[in-house]
PDB file of N, CA and C in Angstrom:
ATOM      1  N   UNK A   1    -138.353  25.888  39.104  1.00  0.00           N
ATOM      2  CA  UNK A   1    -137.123  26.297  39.757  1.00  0.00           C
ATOM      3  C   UNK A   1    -137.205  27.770  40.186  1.00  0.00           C
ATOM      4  N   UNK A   2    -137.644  28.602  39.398  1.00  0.00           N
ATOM      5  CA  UNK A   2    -137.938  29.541  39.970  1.00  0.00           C
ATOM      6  C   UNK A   2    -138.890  30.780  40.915  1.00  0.00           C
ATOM      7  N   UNK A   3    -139.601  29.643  40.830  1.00  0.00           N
ATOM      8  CA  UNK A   3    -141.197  29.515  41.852  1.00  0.00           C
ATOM      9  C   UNK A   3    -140.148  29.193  43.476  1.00  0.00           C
ATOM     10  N   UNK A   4    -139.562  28.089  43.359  1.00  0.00           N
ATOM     11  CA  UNK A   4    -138.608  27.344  44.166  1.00  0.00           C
ATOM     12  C   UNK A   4    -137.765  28.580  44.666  1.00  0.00           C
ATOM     13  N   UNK A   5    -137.104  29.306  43.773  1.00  0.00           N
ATOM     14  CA  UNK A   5    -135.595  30.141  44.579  1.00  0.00           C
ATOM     15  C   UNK A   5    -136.673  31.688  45.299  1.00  0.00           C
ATOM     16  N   UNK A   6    -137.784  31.778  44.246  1.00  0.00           N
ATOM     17  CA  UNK A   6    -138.503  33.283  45.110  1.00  0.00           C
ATOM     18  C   UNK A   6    -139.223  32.655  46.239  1.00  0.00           C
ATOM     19  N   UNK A   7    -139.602  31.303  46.846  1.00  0.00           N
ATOM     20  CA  UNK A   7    -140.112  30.800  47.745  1.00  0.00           C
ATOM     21  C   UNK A   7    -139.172  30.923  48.640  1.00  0.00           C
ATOM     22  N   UNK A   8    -137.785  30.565  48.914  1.00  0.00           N
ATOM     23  CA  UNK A   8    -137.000  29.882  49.570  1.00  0.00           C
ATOM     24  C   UNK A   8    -135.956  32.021  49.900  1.00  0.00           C
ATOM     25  N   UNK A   9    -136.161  32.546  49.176  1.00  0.00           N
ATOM     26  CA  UNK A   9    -135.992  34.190  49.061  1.00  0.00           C
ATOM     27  C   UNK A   9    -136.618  34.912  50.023  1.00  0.00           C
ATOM     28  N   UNK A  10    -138.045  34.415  50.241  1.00  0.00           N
ATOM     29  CA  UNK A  10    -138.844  35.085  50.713  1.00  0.00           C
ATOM     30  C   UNK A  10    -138.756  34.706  52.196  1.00  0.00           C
ATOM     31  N   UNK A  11    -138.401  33.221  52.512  1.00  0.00           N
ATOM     32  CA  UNK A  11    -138.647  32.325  53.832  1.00  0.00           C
ATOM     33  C   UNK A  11    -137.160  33.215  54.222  1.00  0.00           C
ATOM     34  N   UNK A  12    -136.135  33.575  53.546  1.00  0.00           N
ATOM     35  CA  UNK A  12    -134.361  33.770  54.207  1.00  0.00           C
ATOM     36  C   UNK A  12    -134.848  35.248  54.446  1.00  0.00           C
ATOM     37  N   UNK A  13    -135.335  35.697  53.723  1.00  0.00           N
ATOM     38  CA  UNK A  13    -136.074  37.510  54.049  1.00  0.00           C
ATOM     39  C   UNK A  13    -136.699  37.473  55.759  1.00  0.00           C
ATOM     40  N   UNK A  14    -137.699  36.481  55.324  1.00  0.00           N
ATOM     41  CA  UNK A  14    -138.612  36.832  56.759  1.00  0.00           C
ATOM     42  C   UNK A  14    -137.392  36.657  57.857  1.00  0.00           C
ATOM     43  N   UNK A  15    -136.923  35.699  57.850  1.00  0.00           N
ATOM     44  CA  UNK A  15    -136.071  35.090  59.176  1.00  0.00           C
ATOM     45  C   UNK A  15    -135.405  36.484  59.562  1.00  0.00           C
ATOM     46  N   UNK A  16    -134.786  36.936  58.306  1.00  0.00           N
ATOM     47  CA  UNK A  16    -133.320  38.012  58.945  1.00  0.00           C
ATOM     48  C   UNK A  16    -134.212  39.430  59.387  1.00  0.00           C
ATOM     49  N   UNK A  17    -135.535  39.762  58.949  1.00  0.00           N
ATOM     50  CA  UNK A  17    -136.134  40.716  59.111  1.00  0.00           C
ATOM     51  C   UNK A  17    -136.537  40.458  60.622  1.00  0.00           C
ATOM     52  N   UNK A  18    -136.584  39.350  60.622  1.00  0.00           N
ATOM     53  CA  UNK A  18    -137.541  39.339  62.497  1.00  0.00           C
ATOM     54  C   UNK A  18    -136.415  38.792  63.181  1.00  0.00           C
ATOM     55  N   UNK A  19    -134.969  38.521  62.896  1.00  0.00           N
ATOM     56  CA  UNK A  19    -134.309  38.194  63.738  1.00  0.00           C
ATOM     57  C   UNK A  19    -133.465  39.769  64.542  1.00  0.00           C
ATOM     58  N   UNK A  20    -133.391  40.829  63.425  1.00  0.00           N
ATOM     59  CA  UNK A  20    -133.662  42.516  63.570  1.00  0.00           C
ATOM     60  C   UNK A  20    -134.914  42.860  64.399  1.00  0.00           C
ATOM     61  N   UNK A  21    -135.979  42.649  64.169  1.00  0.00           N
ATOM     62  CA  UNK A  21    -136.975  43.319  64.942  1.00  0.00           C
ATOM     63  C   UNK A  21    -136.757  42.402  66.252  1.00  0.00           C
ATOM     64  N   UNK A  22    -136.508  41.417  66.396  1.00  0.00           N
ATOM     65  CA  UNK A  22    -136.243  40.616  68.137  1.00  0.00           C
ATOM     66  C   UNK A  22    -135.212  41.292  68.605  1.00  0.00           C
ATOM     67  N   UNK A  23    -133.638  41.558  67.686  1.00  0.00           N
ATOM     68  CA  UNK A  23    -133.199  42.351  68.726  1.00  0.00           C
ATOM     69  C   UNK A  23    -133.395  43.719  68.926  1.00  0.00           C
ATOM     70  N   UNK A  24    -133.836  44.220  68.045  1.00  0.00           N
ATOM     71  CA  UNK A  24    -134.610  45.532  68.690  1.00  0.00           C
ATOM     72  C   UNK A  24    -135.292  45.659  70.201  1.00  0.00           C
ATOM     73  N   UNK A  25    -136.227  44.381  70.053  1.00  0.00           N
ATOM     74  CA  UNK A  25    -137.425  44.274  71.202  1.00  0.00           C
ATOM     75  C   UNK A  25    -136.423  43.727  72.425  1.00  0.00           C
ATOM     76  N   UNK A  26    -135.606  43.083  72.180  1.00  0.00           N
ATOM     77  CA  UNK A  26    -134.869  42.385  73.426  1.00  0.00           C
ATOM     78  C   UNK A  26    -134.026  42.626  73.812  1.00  0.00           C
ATOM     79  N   UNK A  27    -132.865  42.776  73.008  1.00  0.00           N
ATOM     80  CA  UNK A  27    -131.323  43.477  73.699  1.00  0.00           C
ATOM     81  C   UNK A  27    -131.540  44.824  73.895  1.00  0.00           C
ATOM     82  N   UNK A  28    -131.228  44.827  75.463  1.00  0.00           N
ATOM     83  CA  UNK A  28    -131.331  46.307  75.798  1.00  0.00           C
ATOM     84  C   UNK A  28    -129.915  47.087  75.291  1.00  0.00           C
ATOM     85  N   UNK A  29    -130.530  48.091  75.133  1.00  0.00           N
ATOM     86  CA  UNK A  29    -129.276  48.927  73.981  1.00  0.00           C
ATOM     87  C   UNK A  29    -129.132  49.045  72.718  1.00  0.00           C
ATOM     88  N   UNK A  30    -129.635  47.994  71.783  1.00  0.00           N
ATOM     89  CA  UNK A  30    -129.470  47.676  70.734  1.00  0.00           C
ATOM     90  C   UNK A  30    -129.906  49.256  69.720  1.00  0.00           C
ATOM     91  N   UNK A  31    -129.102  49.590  68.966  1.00  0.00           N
ATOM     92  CA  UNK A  31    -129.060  50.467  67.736  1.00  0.00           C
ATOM     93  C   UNK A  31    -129.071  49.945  66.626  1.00  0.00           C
ATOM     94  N   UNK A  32    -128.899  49.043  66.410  1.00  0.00           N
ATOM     95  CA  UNK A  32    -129.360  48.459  64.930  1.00  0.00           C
ATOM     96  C   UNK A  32    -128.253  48.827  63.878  1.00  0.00           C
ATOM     97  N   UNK A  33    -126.450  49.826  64.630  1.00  0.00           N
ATOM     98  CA  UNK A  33    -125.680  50.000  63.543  1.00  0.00           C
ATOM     99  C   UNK A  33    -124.941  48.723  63.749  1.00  0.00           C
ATOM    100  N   UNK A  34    -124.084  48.377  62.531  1.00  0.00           N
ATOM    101  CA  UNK A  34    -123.505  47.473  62.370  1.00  0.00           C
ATOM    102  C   UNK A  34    -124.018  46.258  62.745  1.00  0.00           C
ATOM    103  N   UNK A  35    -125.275  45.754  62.687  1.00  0.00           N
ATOM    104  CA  UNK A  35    -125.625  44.855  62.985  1.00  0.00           C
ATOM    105  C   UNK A  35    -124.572  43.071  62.646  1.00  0.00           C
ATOM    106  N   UNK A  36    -123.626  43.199  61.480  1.00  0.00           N
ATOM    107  CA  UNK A  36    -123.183  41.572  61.505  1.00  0.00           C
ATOM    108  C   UNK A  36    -122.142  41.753  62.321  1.00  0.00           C
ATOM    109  N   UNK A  37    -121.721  43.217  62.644  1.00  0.00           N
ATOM    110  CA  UNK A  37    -121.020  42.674  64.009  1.00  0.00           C
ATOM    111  C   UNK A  37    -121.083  42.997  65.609  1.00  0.00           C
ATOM    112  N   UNK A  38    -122.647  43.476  65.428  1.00  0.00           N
ATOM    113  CA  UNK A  38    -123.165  43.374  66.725  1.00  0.00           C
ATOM    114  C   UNK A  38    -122.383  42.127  67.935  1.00  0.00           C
ATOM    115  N   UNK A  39    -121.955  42.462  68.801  1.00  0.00           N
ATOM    116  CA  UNK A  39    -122.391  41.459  70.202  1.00  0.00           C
ATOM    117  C   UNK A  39    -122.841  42.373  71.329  1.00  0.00           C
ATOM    118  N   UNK A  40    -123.621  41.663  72.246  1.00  0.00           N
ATOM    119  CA  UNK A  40    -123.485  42.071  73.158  1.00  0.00           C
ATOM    120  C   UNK A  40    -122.621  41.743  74.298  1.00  0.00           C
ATOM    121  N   UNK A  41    -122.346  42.787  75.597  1.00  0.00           N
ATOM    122  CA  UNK A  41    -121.254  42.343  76.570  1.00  0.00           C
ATOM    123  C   UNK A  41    -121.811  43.009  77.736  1.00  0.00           C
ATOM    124  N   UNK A  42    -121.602  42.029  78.580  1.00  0.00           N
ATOM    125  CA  UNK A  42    -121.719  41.945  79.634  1.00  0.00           C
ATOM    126  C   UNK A  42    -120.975  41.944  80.385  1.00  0.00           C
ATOM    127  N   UNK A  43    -120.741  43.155  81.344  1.00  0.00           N
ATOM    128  CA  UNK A  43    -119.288  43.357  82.550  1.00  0.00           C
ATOM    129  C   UNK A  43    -119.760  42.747  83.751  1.00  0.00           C
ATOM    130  N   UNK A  44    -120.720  42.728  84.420  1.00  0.00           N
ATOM    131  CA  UNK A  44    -120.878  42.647  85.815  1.00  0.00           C
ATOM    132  C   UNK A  44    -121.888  41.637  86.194  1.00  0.00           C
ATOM    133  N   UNK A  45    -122.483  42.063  87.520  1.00  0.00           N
ATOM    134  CA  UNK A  45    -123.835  40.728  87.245  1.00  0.00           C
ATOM    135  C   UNK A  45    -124.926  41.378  87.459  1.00  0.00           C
ATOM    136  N   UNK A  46    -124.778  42.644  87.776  1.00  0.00           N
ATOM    137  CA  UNK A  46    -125.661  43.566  87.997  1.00  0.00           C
ATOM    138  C   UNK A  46    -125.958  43.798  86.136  1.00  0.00           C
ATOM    139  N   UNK A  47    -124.954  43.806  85.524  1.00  0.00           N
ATOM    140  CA  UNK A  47    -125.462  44.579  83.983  1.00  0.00           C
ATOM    141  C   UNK A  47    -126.353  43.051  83.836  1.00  0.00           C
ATOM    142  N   UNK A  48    -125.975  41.401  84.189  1.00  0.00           N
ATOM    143  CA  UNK A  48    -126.705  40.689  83.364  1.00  0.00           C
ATOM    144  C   UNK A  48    -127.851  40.576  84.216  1.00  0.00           C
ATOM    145  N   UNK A  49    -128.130  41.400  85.460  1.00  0.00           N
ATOM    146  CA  UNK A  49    -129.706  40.825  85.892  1.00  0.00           C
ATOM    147  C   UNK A  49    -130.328  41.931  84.917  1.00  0.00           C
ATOM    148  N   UNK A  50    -129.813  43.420  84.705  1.00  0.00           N
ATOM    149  CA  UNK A  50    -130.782  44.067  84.135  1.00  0.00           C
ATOM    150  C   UNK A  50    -131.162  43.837  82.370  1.00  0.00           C
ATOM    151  N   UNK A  51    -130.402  43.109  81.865  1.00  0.00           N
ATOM    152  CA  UNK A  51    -130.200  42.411  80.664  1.00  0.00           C
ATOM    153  C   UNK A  51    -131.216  41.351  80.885  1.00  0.00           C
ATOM    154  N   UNK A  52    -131.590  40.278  81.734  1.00  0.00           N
ATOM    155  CA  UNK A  52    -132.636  39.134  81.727  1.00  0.00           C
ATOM    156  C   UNK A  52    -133.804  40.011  82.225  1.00  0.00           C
ATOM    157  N   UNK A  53    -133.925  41.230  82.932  1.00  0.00           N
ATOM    158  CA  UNK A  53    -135.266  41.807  83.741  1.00  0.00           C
ATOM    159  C   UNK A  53    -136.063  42.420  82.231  1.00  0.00           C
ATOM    160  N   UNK A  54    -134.723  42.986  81.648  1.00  0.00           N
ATOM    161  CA  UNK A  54    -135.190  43.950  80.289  1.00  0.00           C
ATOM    162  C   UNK A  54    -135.955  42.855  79.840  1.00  0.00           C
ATOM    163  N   UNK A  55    -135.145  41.332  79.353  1.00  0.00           N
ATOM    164  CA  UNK A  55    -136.190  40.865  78.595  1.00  0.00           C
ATOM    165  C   UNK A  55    -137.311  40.431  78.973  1.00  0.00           C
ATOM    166  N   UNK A  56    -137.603  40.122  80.215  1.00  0.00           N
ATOM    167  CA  UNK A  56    -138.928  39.498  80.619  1.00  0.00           C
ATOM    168  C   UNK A  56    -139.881  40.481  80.301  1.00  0.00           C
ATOM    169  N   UNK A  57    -139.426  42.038  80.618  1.00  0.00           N
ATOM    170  CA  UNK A  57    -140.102  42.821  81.010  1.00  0.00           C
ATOM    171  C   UNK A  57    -141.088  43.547  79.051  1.00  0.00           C
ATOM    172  N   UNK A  58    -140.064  43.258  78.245  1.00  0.00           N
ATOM    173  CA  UNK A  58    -140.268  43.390  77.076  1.00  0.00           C
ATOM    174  C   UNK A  58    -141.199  42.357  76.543  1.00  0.00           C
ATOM    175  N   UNK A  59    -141.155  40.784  77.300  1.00  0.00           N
ATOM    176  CA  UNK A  59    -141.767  39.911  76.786  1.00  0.00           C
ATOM    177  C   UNK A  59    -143.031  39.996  77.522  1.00  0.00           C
ATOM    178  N   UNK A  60    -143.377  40.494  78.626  1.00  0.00           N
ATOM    179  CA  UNK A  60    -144.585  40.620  79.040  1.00  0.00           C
ATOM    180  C   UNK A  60    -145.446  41.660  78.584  1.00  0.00           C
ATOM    181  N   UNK A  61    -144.608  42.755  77.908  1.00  0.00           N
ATOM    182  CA  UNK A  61    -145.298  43.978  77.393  1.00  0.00           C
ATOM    183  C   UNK A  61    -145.362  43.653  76.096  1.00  0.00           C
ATOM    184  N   UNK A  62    -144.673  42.675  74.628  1.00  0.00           N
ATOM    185  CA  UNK A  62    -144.957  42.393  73.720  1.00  0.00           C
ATOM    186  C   UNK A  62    -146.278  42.506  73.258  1.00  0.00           C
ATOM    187  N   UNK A  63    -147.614  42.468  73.545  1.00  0.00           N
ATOM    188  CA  UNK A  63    -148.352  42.664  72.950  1.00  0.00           C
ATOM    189  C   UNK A  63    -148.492  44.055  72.539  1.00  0.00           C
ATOM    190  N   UNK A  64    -148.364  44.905  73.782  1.00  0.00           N
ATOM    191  CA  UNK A  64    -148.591  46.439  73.511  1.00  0.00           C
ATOM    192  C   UNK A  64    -147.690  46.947  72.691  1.00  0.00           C
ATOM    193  N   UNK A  65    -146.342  46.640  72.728  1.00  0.00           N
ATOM    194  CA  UNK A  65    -145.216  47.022  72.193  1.00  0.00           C
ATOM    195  C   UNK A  65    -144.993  46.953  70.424  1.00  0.00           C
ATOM    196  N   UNK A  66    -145.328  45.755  70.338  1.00  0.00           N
ATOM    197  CA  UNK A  66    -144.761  45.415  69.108  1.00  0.00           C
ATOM    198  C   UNK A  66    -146.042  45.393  67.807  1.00  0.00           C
ATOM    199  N   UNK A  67    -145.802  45.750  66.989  1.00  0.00           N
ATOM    200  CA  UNK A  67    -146.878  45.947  65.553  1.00  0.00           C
ATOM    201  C   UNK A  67    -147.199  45.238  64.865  1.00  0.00           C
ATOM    202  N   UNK A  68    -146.181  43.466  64.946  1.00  0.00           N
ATOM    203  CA  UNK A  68    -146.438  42.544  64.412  1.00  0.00           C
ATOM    204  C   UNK A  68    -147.384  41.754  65.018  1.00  0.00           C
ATOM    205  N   UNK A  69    -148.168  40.537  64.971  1.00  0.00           N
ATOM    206  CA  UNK A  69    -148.461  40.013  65.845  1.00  0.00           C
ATOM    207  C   UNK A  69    -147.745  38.596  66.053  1.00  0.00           C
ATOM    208  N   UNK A  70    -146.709  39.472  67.056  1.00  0.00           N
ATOM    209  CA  UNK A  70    -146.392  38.691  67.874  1.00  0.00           C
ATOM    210  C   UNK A  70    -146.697  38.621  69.195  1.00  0.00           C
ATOM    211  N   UNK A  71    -146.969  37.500  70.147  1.00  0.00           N
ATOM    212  CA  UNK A  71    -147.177  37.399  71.514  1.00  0.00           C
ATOM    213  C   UNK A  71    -147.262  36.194  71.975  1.00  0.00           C
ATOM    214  N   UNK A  72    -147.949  36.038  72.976  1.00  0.00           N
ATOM    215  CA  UNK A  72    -147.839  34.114  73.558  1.00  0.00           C
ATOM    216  C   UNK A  72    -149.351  33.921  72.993  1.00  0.00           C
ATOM    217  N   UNK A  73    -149.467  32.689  72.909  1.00  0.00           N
ATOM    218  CA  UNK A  73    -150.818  32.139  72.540  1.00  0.00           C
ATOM    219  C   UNK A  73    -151.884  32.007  73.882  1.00  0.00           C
ATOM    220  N   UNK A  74    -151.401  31.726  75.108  1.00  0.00           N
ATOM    221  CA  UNK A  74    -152.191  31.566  76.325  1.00  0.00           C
ATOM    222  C   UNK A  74    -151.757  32.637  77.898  1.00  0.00           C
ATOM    223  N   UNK A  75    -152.659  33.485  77.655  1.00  0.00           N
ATOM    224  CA  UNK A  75    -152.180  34.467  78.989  1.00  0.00           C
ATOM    225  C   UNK A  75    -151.718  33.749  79.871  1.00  0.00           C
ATOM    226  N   UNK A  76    -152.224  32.705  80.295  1.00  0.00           N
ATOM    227  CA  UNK A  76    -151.721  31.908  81.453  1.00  0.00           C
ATOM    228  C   UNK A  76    -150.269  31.341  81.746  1.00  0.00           C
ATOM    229  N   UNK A  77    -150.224  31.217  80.260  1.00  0.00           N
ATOM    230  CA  UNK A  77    -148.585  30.476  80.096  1.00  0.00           C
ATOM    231  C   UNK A  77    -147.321  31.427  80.138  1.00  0.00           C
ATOM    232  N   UNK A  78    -147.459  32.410  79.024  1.00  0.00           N
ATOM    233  CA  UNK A  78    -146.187  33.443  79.453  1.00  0.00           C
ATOM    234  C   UNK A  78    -144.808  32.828  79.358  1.00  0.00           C
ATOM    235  N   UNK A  79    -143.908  33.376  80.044  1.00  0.00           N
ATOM    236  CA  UNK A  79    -142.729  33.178  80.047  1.00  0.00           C
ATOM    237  C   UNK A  79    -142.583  32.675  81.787  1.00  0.00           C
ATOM    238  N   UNK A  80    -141.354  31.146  81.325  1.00  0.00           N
ATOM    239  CA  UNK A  80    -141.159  30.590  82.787  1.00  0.00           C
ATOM    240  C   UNK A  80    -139.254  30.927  82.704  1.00  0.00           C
ATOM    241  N   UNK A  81    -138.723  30.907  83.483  1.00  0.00           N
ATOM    242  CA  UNK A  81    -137.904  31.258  84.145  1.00  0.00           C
ATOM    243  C   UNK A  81    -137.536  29.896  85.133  1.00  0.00           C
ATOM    244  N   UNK A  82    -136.389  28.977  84.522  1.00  0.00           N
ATOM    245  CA  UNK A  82    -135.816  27.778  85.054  1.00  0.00           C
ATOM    246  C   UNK A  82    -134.693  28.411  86.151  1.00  0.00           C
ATOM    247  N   UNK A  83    -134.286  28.505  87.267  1.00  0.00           N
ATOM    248  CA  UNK A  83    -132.984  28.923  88.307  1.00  0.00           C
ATOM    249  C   UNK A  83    -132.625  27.847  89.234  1.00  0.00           C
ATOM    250  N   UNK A  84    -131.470  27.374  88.794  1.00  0.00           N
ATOM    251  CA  UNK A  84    -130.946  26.550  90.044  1.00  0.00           C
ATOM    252  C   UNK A  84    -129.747  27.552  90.148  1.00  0.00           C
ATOM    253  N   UNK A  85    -129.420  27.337  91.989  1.00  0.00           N
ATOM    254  CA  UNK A  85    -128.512  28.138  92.455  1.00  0.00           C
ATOM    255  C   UNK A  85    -127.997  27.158  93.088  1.00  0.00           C
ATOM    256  N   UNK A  86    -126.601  27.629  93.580  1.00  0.00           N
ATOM    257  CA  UNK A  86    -124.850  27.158  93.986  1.00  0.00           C
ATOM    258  C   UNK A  86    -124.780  28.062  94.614  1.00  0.00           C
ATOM    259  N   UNK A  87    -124.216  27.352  95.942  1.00  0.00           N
ATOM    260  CA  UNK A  87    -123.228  27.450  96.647  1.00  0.00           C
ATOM    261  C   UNK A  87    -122.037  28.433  96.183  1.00  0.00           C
ATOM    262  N   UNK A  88    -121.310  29.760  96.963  1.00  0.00           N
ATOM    263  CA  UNK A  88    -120.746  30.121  95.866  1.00  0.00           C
ATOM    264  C   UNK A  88    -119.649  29.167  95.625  1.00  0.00           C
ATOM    265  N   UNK A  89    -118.625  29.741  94.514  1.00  0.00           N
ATOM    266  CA  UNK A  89    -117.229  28.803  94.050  1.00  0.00           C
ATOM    267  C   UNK A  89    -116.680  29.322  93.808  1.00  0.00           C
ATOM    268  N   UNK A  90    -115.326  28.765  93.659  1.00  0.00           N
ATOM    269  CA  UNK A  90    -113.903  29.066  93.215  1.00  0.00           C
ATOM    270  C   UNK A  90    -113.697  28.973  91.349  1.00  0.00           C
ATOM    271  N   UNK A  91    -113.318  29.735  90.877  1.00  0.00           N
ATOM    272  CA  UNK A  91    -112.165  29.411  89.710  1.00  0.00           C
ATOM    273  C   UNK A  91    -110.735  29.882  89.816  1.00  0.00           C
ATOM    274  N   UNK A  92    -110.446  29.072  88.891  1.00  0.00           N
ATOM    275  CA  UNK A  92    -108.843  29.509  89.318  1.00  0.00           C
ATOM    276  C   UNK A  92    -108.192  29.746  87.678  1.00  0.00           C
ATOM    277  N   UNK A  93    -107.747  31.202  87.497  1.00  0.00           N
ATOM    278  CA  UNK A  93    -107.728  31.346  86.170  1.00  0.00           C
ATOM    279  C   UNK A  93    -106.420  30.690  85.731  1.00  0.00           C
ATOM    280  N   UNK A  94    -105.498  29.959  86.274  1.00  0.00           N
ATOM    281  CA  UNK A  94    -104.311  29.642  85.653  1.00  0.00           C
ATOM    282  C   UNK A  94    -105.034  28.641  84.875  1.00  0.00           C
ATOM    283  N   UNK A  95    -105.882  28.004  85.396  1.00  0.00           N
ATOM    284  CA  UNK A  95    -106.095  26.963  84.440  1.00  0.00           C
ATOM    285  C   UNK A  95    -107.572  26.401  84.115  1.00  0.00           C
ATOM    286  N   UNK A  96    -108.277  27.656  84.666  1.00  0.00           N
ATOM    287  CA  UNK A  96    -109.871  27.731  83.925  1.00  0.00           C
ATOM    288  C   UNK A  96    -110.561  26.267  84.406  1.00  0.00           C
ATOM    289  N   UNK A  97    -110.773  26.493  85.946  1.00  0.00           N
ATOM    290  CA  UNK A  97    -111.079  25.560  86.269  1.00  0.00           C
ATOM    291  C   UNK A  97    -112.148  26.150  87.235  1.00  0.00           C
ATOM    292  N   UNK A  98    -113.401  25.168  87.737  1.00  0.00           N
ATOM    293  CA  UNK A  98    -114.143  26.309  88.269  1.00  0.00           C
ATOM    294  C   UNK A  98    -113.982  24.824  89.474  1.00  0.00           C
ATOM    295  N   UNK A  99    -114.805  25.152  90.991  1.00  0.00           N
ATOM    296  CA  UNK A  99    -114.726  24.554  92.038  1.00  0.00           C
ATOM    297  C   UNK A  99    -116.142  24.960  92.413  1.00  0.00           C
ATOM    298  N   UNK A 100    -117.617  24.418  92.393  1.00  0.00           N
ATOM    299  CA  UNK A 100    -118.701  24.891  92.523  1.00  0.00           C
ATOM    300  C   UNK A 100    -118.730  23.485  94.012  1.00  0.00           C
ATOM    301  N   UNK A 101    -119.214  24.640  94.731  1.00  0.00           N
ATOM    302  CA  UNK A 101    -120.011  23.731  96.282  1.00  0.00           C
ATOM    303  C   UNK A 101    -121.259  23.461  96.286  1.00  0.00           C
TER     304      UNK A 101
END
């Protein structure tokens, strides 16, 4: 049992330690105070392209960057980037309804 709780100690350690060092590496801005009540926010669409550019741009430099080894397993593969685009649309806030063309 207690082989069991320092096993299962050690696995809840790693997680919360590298779920800190990811947002370090990824959310742009991130300070690391108050982390349990960290969010991030997003005003515009300009703040969320530079919010998705930060991360690609962090995930392509991950090897150099980071001290752990973390990185992708195949240069070739990397990070893909899924985008379907719309037509623009309507919402209508009385009643949170969106109208996509």
């Amino acid at each position: 049992l207690v082989f069991f709780g320092l096993s299962n100690q050690l696995v809840v350690s790693f997680k919360e330690e590298n779920t800190v060092a990811f947002k370090h590496l990824f959310l742009k801005g991130f300070s690391g105070t108050d982390e349990d009540d960290y969010s991030c926010s997003i005003y515009t669409q300009q703040d969320a392209y530079d919010s998705i550019f930060y991360v690609i741009n962090q995930y392509r430099n991950l090897k150099n960057i980071s001290l752990g080894t973390l990185g992708y397993e195949h240069e070739e593969s990397g990070l893909k980037i899924c985008k379907q685009q719309y037509k623009r649309g309507t919402m209508l806030p009385s009643n949170d309804t969106l109208n996509i063309d």
